[in-house]
Protein backbone atom coordinates (compact mmCIF):
# COMPACT_ATOMS: atom_id res chain seq x y z
CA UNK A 1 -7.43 0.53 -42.45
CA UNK A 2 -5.07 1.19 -45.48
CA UNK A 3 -8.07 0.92 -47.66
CA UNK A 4 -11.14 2.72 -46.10
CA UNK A 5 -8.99 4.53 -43.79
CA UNK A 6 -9.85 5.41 -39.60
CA UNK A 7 -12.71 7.61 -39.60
CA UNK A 8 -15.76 5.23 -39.67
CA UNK A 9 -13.90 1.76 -38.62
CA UNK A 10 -13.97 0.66 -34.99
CA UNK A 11 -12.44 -1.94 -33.41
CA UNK A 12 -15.09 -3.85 -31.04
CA UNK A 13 -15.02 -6.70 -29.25
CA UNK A 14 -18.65 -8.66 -27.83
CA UNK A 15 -16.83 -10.76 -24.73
CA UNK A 16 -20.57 -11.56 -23.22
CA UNK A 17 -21.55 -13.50 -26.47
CA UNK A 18 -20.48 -17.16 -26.46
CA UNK A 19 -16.83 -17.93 -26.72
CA UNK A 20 -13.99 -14.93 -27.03
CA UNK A 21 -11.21 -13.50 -26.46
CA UNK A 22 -11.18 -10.51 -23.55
CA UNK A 23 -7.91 -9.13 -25.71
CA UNK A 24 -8.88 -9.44 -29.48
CA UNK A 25 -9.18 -5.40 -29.42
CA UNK A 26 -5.99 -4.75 -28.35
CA UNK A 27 -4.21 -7.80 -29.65
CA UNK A 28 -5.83 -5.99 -33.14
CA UNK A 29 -4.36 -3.07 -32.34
CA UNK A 30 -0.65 -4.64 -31.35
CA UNK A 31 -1.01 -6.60 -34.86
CA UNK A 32 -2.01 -2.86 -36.82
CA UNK A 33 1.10 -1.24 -35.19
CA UNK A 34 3.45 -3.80 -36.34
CA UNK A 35 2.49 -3.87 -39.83
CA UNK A 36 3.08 0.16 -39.78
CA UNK A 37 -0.63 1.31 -38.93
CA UNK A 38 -0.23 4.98 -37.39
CA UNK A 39 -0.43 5.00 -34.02
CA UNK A 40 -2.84 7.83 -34.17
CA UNK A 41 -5.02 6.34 -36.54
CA UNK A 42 -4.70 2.49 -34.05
CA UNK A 43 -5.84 5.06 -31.01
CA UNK A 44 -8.80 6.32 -33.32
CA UNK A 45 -9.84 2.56 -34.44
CA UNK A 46 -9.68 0.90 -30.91
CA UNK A 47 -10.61 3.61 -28.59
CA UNK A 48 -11.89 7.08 -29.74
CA UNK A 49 -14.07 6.35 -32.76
CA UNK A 50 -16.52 3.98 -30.11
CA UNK A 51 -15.98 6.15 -27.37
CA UNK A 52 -17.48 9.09 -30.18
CA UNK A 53 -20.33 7.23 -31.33
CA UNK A 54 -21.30 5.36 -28.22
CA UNK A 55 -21.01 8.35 -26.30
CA UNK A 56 -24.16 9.89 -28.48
CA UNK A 57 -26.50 8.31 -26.18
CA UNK A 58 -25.52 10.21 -23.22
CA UNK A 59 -25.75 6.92 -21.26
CA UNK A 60 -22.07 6.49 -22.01
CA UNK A 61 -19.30 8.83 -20.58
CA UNK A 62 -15.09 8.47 -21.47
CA UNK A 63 -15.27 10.33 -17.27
CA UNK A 64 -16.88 6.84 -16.01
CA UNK A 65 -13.85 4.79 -16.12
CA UNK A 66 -11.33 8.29 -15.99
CA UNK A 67 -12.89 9.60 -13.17
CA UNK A 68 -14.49 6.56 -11.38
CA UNK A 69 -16.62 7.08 -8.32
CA UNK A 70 -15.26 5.98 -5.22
CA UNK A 71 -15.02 2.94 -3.97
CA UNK A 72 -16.67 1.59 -0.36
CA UNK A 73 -17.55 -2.39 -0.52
CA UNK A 74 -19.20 -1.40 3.26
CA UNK A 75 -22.25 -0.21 1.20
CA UNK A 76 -24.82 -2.65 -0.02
CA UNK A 77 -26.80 -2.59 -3.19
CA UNK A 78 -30.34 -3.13 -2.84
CA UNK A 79 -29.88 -4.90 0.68
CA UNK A 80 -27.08 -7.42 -0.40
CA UNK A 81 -23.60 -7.51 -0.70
CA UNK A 82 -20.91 -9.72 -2.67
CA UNK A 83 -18.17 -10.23 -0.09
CA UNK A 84 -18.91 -13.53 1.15
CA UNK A 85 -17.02 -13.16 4.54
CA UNK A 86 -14.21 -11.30 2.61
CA UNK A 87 -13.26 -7.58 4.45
CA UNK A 88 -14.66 -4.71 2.24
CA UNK A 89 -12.53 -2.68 0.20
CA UNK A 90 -12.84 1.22 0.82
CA UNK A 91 -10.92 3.57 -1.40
CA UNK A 92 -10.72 7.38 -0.60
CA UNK A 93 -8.56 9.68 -2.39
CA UNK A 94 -7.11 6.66 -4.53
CA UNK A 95 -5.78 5.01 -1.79
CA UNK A 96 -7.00 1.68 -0.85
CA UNK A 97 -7.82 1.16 2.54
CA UNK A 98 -9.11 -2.34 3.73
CA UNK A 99 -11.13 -2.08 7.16
């Protein structure tokens, strides 16, 4: 970061590939603002410079997780369901409901 700077670095993690650690990214980012990193430039690194370039694809939207889409566990996704026996969740108006 001191060296090449925030504009082209990101922070990434790959938690599907083998062995890792869900919290590298912002364990990374903890470790940059203790040794004095800018916060701006840790925010740039570990969240906005990947939400940028991923975003290019159109497939990819910061409003996905933001604004998520509601939540009703009573509908099923191509005919099945994960519940298990468990009640489903519905949430309306971000207020979880169980039924």
């Amino acid at each position: 970061m001191r060296r090449f700077g925030s504009e082209r670095i990101i922070v990434d993690s790959s938690a599907d590939w083998g062995i890792s650690d869900p919290l590298a990214v912002p364990k990374t980012a903890n470790l940059m603002l203790r040794k004095g990193i800018d916060p701006v430039d840790v925010k740039k690194v570990s969240y906005q410079n990947a939400v940028d370039a991923y975003s290019q694809s159109g497939q990819f939207n910061e409003s996905d997780w933001l604004e998520p889409d509601s939540i009703d566990q009573r509908e099923l996704f191509e005919g099945n369901s994960v519940l298990r026996g468990q009640k489903p969740v519905v949430e309306s108006d971000s207020e979880m409901v169980q039924n």
